[in-house]
N, C-alpha and C. Protein backbone atom coordinates (compact mmCIF):
# COMPACT_ATOMS: atom_id res chain seq x y z
N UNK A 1 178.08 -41.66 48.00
CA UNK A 1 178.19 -41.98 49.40
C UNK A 1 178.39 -40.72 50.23
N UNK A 2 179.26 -39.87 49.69
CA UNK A 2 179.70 -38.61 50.73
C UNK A 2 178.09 -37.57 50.71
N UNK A 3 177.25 -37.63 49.51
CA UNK A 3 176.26 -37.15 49.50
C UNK A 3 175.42 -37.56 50.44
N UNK A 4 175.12 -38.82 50.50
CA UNK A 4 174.15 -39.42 51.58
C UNK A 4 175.29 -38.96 52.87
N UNK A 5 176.09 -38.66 53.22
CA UNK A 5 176.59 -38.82 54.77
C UNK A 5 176.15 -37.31 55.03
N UNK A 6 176.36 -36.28 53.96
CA UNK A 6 175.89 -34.83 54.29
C UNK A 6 174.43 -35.01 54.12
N UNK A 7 173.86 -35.75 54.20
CA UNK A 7 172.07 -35.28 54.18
C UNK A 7 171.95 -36.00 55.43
N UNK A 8 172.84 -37.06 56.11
CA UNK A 8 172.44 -37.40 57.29
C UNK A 8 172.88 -36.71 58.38
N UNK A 9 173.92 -36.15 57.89
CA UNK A 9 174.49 -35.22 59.26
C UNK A 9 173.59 -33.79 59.00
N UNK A 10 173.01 -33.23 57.93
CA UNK A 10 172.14 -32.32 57.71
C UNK A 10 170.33 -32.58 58.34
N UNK A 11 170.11 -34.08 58.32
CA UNK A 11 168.84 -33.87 59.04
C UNK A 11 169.33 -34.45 60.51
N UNK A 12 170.40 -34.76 60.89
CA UNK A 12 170.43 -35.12 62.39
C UNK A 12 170.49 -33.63 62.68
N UNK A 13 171.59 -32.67 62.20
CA UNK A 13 171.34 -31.63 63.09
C UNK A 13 170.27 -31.01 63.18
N UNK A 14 169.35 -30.46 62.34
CA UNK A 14 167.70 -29.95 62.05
C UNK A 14 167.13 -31.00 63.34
N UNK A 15 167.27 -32.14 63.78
CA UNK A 15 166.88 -32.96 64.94
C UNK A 15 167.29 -32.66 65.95
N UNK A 16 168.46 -31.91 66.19
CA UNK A 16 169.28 -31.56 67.18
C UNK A 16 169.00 -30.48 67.87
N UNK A 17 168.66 -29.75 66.48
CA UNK A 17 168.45 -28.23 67.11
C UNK A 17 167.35 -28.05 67.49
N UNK A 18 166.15 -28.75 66.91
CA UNK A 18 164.22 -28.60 67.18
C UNK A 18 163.96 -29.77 68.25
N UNK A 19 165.02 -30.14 69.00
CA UNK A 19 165.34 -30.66 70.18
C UNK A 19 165.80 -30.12 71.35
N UNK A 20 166.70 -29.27 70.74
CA UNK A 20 167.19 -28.22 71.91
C UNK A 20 166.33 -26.62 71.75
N UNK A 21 165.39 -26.15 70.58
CA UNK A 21 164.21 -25.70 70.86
C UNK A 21 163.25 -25.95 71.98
N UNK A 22 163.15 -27.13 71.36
CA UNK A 22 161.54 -27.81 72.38
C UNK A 22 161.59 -27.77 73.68
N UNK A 23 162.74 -28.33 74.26
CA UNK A 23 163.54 -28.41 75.61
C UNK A 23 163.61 -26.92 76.35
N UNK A 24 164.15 -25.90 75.51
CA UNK A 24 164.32 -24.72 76.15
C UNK A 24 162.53 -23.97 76.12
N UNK A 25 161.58 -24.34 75.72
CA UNK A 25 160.38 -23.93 76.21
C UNK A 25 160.15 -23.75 77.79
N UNK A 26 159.24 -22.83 78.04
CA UNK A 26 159.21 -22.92 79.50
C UNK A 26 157.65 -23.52 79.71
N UNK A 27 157.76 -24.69 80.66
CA UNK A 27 156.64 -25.94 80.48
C UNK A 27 155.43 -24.67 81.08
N UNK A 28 154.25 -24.83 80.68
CA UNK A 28 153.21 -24.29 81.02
C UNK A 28 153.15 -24.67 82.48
N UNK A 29 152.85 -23.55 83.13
CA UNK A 29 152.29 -23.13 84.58
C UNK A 29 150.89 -23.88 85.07
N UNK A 30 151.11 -24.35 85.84
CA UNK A 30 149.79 -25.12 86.44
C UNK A 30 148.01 -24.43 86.24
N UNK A 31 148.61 -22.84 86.96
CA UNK A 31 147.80 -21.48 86.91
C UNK A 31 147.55 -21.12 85.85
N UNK A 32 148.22 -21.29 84.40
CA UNK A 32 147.72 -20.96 83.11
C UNK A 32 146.73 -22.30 82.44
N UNK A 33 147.04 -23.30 83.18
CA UNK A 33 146.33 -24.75 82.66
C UNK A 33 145.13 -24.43 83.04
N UNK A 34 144.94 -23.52 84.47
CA UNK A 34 143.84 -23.61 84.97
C UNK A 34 142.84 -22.36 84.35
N UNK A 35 143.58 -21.60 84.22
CA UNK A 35 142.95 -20.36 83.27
C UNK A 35 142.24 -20.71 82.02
N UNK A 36 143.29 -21.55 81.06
CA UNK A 36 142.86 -22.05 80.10
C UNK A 36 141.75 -23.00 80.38
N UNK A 37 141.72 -23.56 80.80
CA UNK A 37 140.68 -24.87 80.76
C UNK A 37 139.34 -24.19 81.29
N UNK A 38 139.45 -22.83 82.19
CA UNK A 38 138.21 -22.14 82.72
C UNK A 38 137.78 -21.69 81.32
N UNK A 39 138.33 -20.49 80.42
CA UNK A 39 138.43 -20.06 79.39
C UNK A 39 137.44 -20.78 78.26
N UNK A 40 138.34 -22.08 77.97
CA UNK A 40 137.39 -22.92 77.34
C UNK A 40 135.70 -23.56 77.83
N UNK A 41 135.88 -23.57 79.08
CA UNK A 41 134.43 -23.93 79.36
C UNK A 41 133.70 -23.06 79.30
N UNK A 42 134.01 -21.96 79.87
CA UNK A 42 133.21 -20.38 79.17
C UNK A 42 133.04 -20.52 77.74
N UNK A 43 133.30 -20.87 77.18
CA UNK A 43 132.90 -20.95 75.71
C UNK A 43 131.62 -21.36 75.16
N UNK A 44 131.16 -21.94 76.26
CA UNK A 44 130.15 -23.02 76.30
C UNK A 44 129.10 -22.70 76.84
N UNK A 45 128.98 -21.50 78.02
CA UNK A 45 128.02 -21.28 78.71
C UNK A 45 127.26 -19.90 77.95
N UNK A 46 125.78 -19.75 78.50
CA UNK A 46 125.08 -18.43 77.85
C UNK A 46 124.47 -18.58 78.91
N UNK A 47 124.91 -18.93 80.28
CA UNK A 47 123.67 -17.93 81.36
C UNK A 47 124.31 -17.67 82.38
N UNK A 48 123.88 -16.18 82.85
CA UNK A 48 124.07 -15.32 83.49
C UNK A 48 125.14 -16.00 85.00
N UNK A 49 125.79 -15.82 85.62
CA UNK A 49 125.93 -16.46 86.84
C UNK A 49 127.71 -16.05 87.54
N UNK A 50 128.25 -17.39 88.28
CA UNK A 50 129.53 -17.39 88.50
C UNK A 50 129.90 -18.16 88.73
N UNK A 51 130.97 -18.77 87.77
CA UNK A 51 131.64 -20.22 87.52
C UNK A 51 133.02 -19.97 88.10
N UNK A 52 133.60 -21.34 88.09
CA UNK A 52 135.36 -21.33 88.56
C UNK A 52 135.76 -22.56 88.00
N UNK A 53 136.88 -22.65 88.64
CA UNK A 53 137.82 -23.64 87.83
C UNK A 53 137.23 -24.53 89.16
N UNK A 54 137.80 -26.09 88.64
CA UNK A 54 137.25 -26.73 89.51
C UNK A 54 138.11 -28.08 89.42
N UNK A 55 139.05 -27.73 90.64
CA UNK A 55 140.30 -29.03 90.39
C UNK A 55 139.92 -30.72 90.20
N UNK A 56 139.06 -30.24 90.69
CA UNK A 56 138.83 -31.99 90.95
C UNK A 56 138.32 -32.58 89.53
N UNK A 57 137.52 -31.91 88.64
CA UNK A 57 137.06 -32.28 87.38
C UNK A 57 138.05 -31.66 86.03
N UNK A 58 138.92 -30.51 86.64
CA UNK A 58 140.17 -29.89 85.58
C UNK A 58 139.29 -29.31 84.73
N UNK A 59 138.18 -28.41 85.14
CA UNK A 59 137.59 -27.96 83.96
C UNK A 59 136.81 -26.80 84.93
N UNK A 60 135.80 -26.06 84.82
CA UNK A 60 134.62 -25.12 85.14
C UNK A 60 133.50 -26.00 85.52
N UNK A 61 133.10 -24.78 86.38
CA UNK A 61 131.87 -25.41 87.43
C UNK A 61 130.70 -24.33 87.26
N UNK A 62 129.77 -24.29 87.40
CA UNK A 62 128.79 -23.30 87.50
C UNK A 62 128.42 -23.05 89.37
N UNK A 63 128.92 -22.18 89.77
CA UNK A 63 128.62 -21.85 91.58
C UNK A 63 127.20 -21.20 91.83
N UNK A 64 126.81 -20.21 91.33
CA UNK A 64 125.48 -20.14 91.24
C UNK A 64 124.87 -18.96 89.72
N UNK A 65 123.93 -19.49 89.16
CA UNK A 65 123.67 -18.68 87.80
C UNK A 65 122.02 -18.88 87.68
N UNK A 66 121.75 -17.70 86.85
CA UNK A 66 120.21 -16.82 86.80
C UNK A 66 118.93 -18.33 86.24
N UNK A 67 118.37 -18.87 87.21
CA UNK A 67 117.31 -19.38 86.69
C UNK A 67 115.40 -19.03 86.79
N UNK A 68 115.82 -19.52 85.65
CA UNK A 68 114.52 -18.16 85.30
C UNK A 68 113.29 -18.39 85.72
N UNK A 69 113.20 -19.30 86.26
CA UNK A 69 111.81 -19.53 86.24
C UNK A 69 111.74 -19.81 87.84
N UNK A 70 112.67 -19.73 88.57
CA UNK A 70 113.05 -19.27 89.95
C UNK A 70 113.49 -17.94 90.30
N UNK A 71 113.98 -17.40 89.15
CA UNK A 71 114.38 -16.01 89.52
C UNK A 71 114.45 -15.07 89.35
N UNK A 72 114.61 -13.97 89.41
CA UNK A 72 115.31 -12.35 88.84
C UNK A 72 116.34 -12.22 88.66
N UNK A 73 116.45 -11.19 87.78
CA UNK A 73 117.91 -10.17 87.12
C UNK A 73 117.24 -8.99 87.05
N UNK A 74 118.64 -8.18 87.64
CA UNK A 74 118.41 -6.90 88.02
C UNK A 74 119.22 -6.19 86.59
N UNK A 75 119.42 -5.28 86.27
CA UNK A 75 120.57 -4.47 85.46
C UNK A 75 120.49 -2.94 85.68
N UNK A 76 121.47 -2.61 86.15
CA UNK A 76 121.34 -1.19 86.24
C UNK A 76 122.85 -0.26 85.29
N UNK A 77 122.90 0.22 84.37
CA UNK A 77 123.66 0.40 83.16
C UNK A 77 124.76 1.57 83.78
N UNK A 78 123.46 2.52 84.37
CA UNK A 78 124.12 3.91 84.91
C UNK A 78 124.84 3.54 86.39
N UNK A 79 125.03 2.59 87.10
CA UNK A 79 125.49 2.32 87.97
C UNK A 79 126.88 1.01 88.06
N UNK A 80 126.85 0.35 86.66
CA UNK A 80 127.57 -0.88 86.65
C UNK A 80 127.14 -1.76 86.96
N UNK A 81 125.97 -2.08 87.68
CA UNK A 81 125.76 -2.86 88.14
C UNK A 81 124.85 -4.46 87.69
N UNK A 82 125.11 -5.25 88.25
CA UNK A 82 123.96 -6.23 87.53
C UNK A 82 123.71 -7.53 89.28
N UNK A 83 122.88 -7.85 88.86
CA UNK A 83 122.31 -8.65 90.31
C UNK A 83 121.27 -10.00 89.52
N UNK A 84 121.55 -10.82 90.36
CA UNK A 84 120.64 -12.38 90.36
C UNK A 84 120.02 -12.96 91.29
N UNK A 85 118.77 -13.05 91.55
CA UNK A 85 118.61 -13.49 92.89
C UNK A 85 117.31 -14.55 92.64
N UNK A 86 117.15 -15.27 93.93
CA UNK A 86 116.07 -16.04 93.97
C UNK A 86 114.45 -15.13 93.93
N UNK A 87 113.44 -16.14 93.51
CA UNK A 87 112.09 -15.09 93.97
C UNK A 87 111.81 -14.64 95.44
N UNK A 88 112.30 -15.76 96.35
CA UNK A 88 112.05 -15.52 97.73
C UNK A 88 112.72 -14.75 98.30
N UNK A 89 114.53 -13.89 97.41
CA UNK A 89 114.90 -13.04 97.66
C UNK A 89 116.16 -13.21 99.11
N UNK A 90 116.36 -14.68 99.15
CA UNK A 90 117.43 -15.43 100.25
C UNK A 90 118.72 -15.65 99.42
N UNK A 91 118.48 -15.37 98.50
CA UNK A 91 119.71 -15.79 97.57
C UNK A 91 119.87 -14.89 96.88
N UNK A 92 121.22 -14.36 96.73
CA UNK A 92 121.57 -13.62 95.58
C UNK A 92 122.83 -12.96 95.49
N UNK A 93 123.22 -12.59 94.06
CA UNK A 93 125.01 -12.34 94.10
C UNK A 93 124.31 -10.81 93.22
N UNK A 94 125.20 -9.97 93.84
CA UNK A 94 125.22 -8.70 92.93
C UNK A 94 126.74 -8.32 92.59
N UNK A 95 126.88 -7.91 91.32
CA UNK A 95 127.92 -7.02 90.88
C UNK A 95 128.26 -6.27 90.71
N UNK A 96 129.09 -5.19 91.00
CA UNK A 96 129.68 -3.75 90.31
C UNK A 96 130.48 -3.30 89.79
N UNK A 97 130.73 -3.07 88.62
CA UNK A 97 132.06 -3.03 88.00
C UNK A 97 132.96 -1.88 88.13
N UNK A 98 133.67 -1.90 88.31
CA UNK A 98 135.05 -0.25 88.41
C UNK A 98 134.85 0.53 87.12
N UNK A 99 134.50 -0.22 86.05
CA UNK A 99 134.21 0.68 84.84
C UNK A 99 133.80 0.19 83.75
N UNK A 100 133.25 1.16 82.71
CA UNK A 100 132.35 0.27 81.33
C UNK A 100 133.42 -0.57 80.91
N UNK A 101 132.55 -1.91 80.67
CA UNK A 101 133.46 -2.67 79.44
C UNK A 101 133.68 -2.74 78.63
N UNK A 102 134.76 -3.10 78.33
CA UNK A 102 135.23 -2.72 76.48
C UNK A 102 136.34 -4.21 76.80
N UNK A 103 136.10 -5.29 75.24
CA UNK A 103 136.63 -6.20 75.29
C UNK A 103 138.18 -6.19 75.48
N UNK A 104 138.79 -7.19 75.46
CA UNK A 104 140.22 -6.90 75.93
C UNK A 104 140.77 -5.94 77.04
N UNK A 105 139.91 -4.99 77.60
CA UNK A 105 140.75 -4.27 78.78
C UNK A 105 140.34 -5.17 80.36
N UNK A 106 140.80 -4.75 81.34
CA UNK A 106 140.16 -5.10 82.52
C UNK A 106 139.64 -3.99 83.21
N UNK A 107 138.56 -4.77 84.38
CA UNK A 107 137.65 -3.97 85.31
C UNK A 107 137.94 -5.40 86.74
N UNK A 108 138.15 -4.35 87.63
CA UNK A 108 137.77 -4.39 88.99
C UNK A 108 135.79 -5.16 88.96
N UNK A 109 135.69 -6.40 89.74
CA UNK A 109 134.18 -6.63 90.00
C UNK A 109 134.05 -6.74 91.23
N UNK A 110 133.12 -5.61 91.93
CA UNK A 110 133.05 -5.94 93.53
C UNK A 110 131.49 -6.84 93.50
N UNK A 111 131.81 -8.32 94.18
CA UNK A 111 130.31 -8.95 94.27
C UNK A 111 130.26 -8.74 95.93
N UNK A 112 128.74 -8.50 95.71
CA UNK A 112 128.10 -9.17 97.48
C UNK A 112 127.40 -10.07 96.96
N UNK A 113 126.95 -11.66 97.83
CA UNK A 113 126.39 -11.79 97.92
C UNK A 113 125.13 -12.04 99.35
N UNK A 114 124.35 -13.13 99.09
CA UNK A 114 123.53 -13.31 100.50
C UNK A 114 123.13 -15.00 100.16
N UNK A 115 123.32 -15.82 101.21
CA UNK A 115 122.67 -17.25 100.97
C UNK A 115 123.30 -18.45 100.05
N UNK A 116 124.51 -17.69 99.86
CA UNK A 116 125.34 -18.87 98.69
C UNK A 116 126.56 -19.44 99.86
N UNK A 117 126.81 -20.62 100.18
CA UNK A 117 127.42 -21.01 100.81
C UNK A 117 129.27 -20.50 99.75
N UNK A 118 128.84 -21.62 98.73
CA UNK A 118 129.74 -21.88 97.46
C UNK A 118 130.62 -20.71 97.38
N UNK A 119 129.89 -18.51 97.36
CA UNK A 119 130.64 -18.17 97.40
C UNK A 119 130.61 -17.14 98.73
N UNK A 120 132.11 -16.00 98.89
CA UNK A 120 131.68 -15.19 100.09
C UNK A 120 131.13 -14.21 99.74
N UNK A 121 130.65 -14.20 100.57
CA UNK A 121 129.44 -13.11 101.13
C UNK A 121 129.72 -11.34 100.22
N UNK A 122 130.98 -10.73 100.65
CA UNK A 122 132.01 -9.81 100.13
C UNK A 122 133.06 -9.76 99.70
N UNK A 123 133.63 -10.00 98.14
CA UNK A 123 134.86 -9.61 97.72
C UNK A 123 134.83 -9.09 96.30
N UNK A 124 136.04 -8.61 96.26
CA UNK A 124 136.50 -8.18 95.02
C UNK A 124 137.25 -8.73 94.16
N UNK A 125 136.84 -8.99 92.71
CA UNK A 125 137.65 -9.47 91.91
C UNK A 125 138.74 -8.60 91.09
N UNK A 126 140.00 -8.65 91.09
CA UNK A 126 140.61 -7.80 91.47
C UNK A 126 141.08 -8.05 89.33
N UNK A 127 141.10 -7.12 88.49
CA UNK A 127 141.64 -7.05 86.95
C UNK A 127 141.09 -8.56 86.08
N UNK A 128 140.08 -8.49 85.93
CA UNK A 128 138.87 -9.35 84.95
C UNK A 128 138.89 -9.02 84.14
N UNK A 129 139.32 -9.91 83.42
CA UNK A 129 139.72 -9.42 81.66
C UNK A 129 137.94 -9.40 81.07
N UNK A 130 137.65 -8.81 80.28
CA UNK A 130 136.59 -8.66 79.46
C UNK A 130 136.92 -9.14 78.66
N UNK A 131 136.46 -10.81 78.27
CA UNK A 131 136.46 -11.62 77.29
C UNK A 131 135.72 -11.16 76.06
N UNK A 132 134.58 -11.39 76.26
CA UNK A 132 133.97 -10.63 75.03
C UNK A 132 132.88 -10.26 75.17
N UNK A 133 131.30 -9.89 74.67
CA UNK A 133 130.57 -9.29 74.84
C UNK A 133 129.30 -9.79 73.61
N UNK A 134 128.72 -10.67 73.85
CA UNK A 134 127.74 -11.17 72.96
C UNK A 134 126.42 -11.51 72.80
N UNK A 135 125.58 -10.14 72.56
CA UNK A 135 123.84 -10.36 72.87
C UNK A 135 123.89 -9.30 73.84
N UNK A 136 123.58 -9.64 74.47
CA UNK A 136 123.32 -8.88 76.06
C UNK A 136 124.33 -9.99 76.58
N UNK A 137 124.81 -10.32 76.90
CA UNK A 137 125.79 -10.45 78.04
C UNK A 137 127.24 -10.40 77.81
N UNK A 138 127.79 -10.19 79.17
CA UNK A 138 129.39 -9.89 79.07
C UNK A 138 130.03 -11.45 79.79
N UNK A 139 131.41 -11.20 79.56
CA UNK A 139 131.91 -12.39 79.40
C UNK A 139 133.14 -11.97 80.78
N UNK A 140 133.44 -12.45 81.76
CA UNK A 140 135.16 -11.80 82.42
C UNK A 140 135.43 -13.32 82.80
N UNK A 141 136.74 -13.21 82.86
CA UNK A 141 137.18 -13.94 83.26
C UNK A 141 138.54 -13.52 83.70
N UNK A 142 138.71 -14.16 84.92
CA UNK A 142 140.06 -13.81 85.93
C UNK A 142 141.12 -14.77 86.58
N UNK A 143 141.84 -14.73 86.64
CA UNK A 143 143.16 -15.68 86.66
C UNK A 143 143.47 -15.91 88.64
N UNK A 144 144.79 -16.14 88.77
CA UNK A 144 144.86 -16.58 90.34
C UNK A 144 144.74 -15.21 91.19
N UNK A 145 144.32 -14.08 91.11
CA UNK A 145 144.00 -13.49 91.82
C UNK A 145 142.46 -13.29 91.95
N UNK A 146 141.72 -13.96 91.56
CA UNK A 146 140.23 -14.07 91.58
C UNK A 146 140.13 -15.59 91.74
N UNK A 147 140.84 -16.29 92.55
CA UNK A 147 140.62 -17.86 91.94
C UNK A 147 140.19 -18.75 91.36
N UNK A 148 140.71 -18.13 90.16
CA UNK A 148 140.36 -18.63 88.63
C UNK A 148 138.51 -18.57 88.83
N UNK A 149 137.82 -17.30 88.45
CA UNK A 149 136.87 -17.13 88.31
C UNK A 149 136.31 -16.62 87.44
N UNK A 150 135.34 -17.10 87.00
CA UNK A 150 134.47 -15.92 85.60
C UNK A 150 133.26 -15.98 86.22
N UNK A 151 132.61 -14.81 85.14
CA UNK A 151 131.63 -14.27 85.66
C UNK A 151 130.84 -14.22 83.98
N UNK A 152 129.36 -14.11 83.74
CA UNK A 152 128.15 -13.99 83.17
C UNK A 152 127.20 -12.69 83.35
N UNK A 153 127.20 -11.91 82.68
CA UNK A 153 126.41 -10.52 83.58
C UNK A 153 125.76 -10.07 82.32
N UNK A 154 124.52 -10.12 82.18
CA UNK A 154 123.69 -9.33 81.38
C UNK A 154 124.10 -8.12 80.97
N UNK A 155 124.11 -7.42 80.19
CA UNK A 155 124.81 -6.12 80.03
C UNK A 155 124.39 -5.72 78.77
N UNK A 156 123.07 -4.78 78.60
CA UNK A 156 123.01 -3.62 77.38
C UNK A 156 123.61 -3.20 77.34
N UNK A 157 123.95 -2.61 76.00
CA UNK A 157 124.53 -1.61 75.47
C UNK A 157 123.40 -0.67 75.18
């Protein structure tokens, strides 16, 4: 009997304590839900463009990306740069990066574009993590100071 009372007071406390573990977690951030869930939908995409998080569906959106048979891609290696535009040349987002990519670090992306309502015209995405880098294209993705945005950019090596 005294055996069974020490194995019950031995797994109540192991209950007690991975109770007062769990509890002292700090609950995930709304802004990391949203990171993550961008993150994962990037997982998914292989064309060129610029996606975001997108509250209303809790997942990634595609805002505007390279179709081919409507459009051009530019790449320029020695400059950073990479560009997408329509044939008629009314549309289009260009990029420039602050510096070569290398996975895991960040880069500064200054886009212009012309004719996209979806995004503005001039800004900067301010420390874009370089997700990864696979084929020709690069991968960034950026948290609440880019509002929750990634990006798709052709990119030789």
């Amino acid at each position: 009997m005294k055996s069974n009372m020490k194995r019950i007071f031995a797994i109540a406390t192991l209950v007690v304590a991975s109770l007062a573990a769990f509890s002292s977690c700090t609950p995930q951030q709304e802004g990391d839900k949203q990171l993550v869930a961008l993150t994962d939908y990037m997982e998914l995409q292989e064309i060129p463009g610029v996606y975001s998080y997108d509250t209303a569906s809790a997942k990634g959106k595609a805002l505007y990306t390279f179709n081919q048979s409507d459009g051009q891609g530019y790449f320029n290696k020695s400059k950073l740069t990479y560009r997408i535009m329509n044939n008629e040349g009314n549309k289009y987002a260009q990029f420039v990066l602050s510096a070569e990519p290398e996975v895991g670090s960040t880069v500064d992306v200054k886009m212009t574009s012309k004719g996209l309502k979806e995004i503005s015209s001039n800004v900067t995405y301010k420390a874009m993590k370089v997700d990864r880098m696979e084929g020709n294209l690069l991968y960034l993705i950026g948290g609440a100071d880019t509002k929750y945005t990634a990006l798709i950019l052709v990119w030789i090596e």
